[in-house]
N, C-alpha and C. Protein backbone atom coordinates (compact mmCIF):
# COMPACT_ATOMS: atom_id res chain seq x y z
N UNK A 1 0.82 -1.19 0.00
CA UNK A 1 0.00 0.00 0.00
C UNK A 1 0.87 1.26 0.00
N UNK A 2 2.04 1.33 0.70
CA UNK A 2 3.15 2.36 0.91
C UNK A 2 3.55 2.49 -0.43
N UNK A 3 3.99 1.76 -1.26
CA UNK A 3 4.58 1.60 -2.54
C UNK A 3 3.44 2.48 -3.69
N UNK A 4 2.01 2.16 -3.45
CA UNK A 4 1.46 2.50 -4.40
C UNK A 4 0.92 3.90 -4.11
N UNK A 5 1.14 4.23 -2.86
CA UNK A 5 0.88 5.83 -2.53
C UNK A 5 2.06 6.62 -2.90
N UNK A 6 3.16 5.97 -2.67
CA UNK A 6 4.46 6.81 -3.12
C UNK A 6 4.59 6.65 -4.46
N UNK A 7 4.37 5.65 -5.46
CA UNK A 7 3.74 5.66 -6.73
C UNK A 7 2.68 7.30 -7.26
N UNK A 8 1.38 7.02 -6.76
CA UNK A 8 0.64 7.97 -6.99
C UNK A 8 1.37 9.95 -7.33
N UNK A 9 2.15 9.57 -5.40
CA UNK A 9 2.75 10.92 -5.48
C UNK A 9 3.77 11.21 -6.16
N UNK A 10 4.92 10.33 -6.64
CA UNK A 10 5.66 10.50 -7.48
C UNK A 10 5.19 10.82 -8.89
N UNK A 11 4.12 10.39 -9.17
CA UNK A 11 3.08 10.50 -10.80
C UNK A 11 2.94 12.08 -10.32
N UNK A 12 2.36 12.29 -9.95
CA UNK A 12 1.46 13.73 -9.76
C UNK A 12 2.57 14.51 -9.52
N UNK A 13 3.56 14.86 -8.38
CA UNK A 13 5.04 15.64 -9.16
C UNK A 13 5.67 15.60 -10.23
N UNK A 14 5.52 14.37 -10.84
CA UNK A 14 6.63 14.35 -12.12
C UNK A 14 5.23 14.84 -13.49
N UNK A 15 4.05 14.17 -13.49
CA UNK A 15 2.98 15.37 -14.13
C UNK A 15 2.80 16.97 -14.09
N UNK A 16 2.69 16.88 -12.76
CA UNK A 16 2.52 18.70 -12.82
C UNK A 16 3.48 19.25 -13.22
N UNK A 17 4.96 18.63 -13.53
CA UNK A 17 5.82 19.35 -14.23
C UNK A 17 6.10 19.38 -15.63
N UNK A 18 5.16 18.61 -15.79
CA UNK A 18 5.26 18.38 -17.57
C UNK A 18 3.72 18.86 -17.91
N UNK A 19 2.93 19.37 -17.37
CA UNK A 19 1.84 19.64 -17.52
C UNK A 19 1.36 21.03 -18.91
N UNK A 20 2.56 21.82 -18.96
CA UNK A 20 2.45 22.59 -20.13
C UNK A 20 2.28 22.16 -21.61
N UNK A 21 2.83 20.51 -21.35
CA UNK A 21 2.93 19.53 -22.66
C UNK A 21 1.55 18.89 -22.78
N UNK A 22 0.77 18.75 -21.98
CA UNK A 22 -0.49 18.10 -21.94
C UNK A 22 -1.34 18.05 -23.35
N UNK A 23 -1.70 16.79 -23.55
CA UNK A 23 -3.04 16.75 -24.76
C UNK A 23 -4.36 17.70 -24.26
N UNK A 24 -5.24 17.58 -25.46
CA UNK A 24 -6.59 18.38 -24.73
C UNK A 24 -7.42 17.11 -23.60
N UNK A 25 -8.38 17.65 -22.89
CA UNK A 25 -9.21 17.06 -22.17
C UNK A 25 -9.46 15.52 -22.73
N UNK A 26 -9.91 14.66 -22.13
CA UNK A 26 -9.81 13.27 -23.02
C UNK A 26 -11.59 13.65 -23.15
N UNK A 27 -12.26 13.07 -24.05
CA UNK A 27 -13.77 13.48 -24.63
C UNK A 27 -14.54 12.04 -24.23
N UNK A 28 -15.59 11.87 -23.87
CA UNK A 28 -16.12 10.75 -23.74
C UNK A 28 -17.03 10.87 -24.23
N UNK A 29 -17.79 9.45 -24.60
CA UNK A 29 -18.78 9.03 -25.26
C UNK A 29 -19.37 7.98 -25.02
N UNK A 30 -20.55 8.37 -25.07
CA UNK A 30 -21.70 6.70 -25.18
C UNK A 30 -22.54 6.44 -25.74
N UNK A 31 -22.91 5.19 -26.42
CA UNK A 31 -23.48 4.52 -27.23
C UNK A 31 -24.40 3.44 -26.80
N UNK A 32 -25.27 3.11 -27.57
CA UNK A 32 -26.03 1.77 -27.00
C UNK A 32 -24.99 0.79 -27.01
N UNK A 33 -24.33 0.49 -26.92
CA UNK A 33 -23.25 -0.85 -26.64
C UNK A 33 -22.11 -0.35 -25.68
N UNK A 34 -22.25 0.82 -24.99
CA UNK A 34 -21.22 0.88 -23.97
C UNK A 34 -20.56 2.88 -23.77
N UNK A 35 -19.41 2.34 -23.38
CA UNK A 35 -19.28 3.61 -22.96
C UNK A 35 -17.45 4.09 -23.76
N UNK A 36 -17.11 5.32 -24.28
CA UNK A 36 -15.62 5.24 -24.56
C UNK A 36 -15.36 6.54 -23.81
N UNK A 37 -13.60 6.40 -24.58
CA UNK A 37 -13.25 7.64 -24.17
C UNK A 37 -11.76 7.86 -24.94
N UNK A 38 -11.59 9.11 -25.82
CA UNK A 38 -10.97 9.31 -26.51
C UNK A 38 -9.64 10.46 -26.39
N UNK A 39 -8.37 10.43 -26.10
CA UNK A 39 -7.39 10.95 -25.30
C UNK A 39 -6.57 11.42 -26.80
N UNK A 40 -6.92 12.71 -26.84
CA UNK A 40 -6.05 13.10 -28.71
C UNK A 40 -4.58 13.69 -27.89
N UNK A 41 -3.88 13.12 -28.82
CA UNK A 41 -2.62 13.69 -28.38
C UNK A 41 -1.53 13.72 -30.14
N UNK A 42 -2.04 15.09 -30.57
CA UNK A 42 -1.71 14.79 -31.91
C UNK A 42 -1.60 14.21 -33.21
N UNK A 43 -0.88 13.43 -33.74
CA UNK A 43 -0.86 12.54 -34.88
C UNK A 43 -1.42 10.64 -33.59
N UNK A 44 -1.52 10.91 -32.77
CA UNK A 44 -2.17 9.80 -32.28
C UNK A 44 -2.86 9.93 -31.21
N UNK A 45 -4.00 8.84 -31.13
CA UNK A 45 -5.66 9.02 -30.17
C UNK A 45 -5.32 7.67 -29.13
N UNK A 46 -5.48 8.38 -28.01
CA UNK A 46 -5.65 6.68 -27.27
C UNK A 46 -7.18 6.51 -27.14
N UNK A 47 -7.70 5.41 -27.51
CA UNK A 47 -9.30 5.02 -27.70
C UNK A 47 -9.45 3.80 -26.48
N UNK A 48 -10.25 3.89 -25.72
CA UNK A 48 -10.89 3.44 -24.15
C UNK A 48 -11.85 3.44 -25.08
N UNK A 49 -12.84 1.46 -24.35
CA UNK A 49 -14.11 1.32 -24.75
C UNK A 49 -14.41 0.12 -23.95
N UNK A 50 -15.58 0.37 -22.96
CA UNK A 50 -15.89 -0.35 -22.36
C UNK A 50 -17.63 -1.15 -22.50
N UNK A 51 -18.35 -2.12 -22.30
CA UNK A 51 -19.63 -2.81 -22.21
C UNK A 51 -19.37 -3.33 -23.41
N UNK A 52 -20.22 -3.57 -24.89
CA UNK A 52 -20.14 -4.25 -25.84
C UNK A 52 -21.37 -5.12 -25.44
N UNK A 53 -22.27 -4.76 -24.55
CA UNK A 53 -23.40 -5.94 -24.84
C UNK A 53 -24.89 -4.94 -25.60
N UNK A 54 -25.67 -5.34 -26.25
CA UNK A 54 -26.48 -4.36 -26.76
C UNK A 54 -27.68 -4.28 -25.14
N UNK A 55 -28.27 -2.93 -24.49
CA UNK A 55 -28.84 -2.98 -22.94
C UNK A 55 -30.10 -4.06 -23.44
N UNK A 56 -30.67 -3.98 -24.07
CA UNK A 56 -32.24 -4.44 -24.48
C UNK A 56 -32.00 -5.80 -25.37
N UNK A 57 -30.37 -6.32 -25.75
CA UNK A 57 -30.14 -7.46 -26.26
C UNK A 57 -30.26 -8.96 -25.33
N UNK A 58 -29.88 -9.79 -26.17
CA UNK A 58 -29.83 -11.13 -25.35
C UNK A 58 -28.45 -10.63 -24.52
N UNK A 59 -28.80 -11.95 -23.12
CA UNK A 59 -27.93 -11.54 -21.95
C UNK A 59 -26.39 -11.79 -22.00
N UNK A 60 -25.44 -11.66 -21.84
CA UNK A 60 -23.63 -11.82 -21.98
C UNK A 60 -23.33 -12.26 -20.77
N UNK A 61 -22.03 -12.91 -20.69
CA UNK A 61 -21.57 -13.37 -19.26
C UNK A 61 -21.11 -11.88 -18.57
N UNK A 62 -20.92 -10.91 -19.68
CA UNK A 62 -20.50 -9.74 -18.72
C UNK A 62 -19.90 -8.69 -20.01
N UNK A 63 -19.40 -7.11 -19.19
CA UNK A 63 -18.93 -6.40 -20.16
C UNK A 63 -17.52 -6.56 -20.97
N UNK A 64 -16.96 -5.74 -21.42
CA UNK A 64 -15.47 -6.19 -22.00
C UNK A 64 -14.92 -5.14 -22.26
N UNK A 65 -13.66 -4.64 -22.04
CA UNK A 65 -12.97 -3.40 -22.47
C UNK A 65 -12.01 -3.75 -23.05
N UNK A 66 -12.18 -3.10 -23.45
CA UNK A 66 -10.41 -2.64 -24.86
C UNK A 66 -9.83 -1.96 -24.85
N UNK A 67 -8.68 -1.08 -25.54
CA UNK A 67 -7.91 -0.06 -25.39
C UNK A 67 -6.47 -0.45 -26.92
N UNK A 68 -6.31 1.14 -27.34
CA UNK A 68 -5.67 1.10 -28.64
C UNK A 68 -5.20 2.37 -28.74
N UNK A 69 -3.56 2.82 -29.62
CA UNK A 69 -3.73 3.84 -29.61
C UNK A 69 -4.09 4.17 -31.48
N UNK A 70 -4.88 4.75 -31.69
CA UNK A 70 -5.29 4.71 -32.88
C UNK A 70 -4.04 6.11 -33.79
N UNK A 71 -4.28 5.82 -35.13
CA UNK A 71 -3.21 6.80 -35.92
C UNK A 71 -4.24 6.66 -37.26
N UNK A 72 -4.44 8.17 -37.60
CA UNK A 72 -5.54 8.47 -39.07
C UNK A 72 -4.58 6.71 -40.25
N UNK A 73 -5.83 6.30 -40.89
CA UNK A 73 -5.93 5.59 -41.82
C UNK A 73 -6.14 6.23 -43.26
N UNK A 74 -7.09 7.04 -42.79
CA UNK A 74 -7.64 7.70 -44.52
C UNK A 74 -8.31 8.82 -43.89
N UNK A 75 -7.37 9.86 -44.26
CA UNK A 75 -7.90 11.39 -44.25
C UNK A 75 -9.43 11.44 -44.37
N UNK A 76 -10.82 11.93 -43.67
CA UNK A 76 -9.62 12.92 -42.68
C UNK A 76 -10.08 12.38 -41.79
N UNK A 77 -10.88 11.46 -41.06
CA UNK A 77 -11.61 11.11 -39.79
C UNK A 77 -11.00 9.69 -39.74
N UNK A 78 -10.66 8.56 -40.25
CA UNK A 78 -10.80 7.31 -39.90
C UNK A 78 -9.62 7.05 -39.61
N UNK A 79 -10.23 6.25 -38.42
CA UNK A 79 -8.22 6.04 -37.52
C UNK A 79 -8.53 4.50 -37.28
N UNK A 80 -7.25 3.98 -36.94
CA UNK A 80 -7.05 2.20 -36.80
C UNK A 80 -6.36 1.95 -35.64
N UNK A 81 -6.14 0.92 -34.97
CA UNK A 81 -4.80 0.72 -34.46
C UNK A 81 -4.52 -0.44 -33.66
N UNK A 82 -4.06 -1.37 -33.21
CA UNK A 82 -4.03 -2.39 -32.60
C UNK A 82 -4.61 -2.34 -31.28
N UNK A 83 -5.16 -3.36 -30.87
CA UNK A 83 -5.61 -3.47 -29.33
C UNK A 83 -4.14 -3.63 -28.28
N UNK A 84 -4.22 -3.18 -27.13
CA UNK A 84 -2.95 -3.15 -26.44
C UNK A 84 -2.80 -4.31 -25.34
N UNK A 85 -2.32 -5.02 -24.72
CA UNK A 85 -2.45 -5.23 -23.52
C UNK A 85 -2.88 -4.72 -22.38
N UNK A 86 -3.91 -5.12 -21.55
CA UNK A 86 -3.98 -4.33 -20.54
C UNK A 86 -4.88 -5.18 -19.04
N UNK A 87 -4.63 -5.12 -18.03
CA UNK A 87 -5.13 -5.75 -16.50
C UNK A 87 -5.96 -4.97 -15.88
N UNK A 88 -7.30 -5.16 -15.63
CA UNK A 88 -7.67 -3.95 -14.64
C UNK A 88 -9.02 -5.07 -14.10
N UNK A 89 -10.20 -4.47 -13.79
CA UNK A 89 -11.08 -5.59 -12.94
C UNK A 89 -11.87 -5.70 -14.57
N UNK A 90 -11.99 -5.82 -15.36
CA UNK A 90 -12.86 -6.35 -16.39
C UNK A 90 -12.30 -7.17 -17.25
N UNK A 91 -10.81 -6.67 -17.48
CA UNK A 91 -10.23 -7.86 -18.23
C UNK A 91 -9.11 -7.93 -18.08
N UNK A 92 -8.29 -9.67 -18.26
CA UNK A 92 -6.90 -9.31 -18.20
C UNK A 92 -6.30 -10.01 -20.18
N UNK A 93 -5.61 -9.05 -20.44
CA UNK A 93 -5.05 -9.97 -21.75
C UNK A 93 -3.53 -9.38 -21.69
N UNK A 94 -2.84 -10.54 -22.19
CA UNK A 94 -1.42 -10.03 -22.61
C UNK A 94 -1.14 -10.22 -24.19
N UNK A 95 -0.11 -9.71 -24.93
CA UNK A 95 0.05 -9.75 -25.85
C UNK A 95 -0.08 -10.36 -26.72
N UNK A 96 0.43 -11.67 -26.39
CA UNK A 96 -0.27 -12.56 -26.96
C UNK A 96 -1.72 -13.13 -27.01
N UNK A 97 -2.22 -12.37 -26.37
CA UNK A 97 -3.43 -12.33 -26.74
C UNK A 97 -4.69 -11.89 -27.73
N UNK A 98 -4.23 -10.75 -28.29
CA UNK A 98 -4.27 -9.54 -28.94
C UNK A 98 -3.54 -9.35 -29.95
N UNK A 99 -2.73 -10.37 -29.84
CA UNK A 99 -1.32 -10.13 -30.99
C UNK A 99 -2.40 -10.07 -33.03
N UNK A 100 -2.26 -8.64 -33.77
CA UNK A 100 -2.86 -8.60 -35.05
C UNK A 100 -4.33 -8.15 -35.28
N UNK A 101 -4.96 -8.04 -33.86
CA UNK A 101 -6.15 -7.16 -33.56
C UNK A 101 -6.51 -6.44 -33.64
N UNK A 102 -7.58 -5.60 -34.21
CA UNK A 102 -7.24 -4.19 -34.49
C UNK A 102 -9.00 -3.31 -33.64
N UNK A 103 -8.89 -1.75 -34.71
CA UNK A 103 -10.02 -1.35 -34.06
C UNK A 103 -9.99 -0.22 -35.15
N UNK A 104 -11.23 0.15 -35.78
CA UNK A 104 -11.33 0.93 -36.85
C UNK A 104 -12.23 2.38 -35.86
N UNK A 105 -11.86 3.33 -36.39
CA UNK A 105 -13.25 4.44 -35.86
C UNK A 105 -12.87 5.46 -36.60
N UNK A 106 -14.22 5.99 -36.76
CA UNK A 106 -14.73 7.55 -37.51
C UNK A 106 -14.44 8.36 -36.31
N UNK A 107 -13.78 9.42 -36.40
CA UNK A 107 -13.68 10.36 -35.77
C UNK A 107 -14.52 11.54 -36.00
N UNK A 108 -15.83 12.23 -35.59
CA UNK A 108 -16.35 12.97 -36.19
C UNK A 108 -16.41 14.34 -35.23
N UNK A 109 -16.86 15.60 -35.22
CA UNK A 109 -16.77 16.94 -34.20
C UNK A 109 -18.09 16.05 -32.64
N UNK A 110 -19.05 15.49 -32.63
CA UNK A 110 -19.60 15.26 -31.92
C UNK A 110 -19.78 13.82 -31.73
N UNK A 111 -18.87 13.35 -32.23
CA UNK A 111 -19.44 12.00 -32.44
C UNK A 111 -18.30 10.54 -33.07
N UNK A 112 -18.56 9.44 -32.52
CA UNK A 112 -17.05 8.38 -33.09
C UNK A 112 -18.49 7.24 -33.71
N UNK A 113 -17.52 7.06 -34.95
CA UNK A 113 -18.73 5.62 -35.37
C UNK A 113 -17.64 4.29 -35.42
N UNK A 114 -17.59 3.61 -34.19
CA UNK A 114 -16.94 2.60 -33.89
C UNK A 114 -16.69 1.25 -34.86
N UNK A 115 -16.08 0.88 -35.72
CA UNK A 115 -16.45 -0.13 -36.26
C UNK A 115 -16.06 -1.73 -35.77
N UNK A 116 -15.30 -2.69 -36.43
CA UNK A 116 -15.19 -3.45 -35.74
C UNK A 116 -13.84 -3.40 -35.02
N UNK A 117 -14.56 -3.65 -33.41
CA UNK A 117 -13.05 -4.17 -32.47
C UNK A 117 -12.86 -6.08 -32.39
N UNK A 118 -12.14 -5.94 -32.77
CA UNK A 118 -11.82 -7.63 -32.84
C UNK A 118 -11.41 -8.43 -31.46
N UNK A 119 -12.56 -8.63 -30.79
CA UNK A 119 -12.44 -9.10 -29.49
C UNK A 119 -12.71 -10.54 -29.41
N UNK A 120 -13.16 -11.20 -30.56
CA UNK A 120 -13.59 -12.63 -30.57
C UNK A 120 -12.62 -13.42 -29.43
N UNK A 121 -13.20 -14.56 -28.61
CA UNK A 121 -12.17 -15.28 -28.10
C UNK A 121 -11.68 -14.36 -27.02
N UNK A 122 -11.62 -13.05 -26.58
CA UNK A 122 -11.28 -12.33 -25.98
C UNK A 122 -12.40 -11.95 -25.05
N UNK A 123 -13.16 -11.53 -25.13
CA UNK A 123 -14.71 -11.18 -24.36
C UNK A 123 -15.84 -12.29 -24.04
N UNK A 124 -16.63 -12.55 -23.87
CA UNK A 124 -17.63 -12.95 -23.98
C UNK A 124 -18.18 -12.98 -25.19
N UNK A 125 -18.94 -13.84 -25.79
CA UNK A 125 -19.72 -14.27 -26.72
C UNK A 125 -20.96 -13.39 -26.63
N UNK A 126 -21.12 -12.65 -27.94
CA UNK A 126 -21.83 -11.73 -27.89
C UNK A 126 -21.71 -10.12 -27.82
N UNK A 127 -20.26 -10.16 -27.45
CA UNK A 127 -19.87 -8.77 -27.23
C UNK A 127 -19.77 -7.85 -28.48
N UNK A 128 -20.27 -6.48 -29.02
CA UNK A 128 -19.98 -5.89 -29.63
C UNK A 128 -19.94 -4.77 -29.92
N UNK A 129 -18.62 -3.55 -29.95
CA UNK A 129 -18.60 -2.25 -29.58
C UNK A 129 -19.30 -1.65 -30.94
N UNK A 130 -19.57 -2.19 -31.71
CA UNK A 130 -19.77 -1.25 -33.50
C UNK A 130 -21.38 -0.26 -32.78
N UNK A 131 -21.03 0.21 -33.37
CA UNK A 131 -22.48 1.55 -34.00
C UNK A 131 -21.59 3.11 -33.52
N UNK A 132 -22.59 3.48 -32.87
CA UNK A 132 -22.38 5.47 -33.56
C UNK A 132 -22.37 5.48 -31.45
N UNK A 133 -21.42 6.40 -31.19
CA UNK A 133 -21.27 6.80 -29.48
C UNK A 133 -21.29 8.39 -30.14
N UNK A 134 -22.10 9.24 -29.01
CA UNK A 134 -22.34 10.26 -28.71
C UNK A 134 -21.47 10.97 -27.76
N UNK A 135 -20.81 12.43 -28.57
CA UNK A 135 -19.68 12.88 -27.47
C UNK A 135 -20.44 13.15 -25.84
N UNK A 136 -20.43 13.30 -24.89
CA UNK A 136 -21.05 13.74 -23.64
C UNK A 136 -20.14 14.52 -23.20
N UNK A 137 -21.16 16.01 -23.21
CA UNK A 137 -20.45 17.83 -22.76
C UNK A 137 -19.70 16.91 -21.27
N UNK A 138 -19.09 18.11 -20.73
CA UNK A 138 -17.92 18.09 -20.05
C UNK A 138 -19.37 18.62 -18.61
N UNK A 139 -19.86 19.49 -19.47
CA UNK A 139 -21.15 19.69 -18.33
C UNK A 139 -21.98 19.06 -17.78
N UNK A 140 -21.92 17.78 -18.39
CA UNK A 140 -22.81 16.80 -17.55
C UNK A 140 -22.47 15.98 -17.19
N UNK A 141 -23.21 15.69 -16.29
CA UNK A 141 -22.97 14.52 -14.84
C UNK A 141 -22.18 13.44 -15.53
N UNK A 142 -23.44 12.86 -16.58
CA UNK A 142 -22.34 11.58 -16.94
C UNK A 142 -20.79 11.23 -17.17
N UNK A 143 -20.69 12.46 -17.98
CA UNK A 143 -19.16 12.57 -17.66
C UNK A 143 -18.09 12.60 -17.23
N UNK A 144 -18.92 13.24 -16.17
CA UNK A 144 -17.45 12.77 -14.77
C UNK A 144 -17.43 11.10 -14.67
N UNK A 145 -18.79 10.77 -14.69
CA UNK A 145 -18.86 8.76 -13.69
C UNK A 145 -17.94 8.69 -15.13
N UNK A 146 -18.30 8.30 -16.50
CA UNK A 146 -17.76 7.91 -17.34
C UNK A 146 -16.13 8.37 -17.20
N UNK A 147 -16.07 9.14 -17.26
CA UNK A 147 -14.24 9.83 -17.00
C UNK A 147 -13.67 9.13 -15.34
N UNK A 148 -14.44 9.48 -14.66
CA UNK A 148 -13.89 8.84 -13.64
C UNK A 148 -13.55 6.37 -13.52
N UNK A 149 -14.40 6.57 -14.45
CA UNK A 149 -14.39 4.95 -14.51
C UNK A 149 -13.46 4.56 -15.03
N UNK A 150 -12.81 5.21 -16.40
CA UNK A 150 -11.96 4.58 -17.25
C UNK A 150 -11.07 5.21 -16.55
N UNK A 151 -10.69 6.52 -15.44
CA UNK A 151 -9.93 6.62 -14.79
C UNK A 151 -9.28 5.54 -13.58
N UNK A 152 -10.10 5.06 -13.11
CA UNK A 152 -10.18 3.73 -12.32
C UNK A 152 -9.63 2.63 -12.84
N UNK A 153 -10.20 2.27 -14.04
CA UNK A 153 -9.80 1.01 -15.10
C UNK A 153 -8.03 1.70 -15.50
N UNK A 154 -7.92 2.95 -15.73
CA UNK A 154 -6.40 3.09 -16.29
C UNK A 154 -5.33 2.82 -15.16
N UNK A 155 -5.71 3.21 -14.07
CA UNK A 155 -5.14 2.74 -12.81
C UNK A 155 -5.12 1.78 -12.10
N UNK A 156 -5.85 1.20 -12.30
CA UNK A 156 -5.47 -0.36 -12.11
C UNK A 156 -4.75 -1.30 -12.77
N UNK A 157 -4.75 -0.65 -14.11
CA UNK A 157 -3.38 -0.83 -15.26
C UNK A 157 -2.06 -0.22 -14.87
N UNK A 158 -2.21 0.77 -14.44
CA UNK A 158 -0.76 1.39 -14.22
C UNK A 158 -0.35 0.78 -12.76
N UNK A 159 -1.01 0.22 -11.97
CA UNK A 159 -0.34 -0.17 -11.00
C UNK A 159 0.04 -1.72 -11.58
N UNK A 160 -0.84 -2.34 -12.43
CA UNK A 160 0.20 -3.64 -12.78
C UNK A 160 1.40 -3.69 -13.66
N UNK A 161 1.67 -2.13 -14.52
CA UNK A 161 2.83 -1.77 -15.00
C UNK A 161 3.93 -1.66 -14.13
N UNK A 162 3.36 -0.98 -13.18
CA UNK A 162 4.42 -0.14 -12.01
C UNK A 162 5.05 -1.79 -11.24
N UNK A 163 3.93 -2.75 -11.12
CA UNK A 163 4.77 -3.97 -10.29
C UNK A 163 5.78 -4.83 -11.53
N UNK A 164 5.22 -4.61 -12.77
CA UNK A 164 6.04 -5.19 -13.79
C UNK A 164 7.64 -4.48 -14.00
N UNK A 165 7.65 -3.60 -13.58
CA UNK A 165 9.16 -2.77 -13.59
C UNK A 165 8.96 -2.04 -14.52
N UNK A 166 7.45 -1.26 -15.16
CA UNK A 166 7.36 -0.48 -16.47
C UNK A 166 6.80 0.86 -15.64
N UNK A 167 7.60 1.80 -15.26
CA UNK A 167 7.09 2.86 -14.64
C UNK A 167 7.45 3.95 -15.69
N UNK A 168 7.67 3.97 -16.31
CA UNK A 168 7.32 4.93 -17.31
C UNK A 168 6.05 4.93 -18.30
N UNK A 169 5.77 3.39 -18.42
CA UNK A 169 4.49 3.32 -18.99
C UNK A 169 3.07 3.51 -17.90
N UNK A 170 3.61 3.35 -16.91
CA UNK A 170 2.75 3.54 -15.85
C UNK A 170 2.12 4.88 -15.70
N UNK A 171 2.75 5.72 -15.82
CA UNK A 171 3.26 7.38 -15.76
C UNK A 171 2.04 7.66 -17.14
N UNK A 172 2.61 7.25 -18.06
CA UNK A 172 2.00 7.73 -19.31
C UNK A 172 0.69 7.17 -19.27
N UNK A 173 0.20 6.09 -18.52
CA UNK A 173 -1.28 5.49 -18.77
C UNK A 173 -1.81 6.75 -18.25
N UNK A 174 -1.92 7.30 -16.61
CA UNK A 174 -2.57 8.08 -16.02
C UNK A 174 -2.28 9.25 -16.24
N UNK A 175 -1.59 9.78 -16.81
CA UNK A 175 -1.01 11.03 -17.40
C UNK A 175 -2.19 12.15 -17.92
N UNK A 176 -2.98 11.36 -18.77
CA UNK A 176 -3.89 12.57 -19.83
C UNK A 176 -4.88 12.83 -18.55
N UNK A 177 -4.98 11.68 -17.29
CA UNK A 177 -6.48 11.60 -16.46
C UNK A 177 -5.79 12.67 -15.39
N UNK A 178 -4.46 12.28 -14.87
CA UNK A 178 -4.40 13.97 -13.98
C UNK A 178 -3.99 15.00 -14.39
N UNK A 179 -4.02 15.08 -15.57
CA UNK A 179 -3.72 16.19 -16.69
C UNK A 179 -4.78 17.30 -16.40
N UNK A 180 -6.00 16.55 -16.52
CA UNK A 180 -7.39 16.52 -16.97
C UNK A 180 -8.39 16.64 -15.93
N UNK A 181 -8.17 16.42 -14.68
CA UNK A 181 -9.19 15.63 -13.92
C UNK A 181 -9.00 16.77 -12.86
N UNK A 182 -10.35 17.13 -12.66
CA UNK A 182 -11.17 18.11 -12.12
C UNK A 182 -10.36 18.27 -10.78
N UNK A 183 -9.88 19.04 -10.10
CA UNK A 183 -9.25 19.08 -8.53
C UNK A 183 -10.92 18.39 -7.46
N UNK A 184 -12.29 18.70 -7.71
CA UNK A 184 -12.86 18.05 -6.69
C UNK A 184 -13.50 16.61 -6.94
N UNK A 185 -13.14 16.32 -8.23
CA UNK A 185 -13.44 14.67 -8.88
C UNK A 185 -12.15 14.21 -8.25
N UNK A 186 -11.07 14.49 -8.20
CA UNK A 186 -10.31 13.47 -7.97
C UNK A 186 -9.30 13.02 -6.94
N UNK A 187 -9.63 13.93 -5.73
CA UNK A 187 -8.67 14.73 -4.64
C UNK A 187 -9.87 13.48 -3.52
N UNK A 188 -8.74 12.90 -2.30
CA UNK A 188 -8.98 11.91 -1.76
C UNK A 188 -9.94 12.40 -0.43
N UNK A 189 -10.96 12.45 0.20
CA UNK A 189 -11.58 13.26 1.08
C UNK A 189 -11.21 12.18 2.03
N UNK A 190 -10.84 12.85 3.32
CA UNK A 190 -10.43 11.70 4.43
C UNK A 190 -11.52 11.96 5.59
């Protein structure tokens, strides 16, 4: 527990000093098949996407998340990019797991039209992120739970980086979220 608090605080000094470099706000979105969240950081997007069951569809053993950093395919909206490894409470996969997987999306001003994430064998039977997610303003409620969740899910990744001896990737998972993340969303009340 000592380790992962001195973790935390070491992130958040070595962030706030690089904080002039920061991407914009990460944008979230939701769709009838789940929830994303999209982290632009120039010529490349990190793409978060979590549920994949349709709400009103037949039932799934459960949700499924993914994660990719996407790079434009074909001017000017459509980006691609492999699925990554990643551990948190919804799923665990390693590379070989994922190894040639990909994830297509429209990037649009209000809006991502998800196409296929190649989770077969990976998720539950039944799972599927495709159709159209809706950006959600920064002004509403949902946004925070949604931002705060995949904040949760990225940190529970970065602490299984941080025990793997990858603390620089650790650093960079949570990076865009305390970049980003509201001083009363995310500050510990004792």
């Amino acid at each position: 527990m000592k380790s992962i608090i001195k973790l935390i605080i070491c992130m958040c000094v070595i962030l706030y000093g690089v904080r002039a470099f920061s991407a914009g706000n990460p944008k979230v979105y939701r769709g009838e098949r789940g929830d994303a969240l999209l982290i632009d950081a120039g010529a490349e997007k990190t793409f978060m996407i979590a549920g994949g069951a349709l709400a009103r569809g037949s039932a799934t053993a459960g949700d499924c998340f993914a994660r990719a950093i996407l790079k434009l395919n074909k001017p000017p909206n459509y980006f691609e990019g492999e699925l990554e490894p990643v551990e948190n409470e919804i799923i665990n996969v390693d590379i070989k797991d994922i190894i040639g997987r990909g994830v297509g999306v429209y990037v649009s001003k209000n809006r991502l039209k998800v196409g296929n994430v190649e989770v077969d064998g990976i998720c539950a039977d039944g799972i599927d992120f495709s159709g159209y997610y809706r950006e959600i303003p920064e002004r509403d409620a949902k946004y925070k739970s949604i931002f705060l969740y995949f904040m949760r899910l990225s940190e529970q990744n970065a602490i299984h980086l941080r025990e793997a001896g990858n603390v620089a990737a650790a650093v960079n998972e949570l990076k865009p979220f305390v970049d980003s993340c509201r001083e009363k969303w995310c500050l510990i009340k004792k």
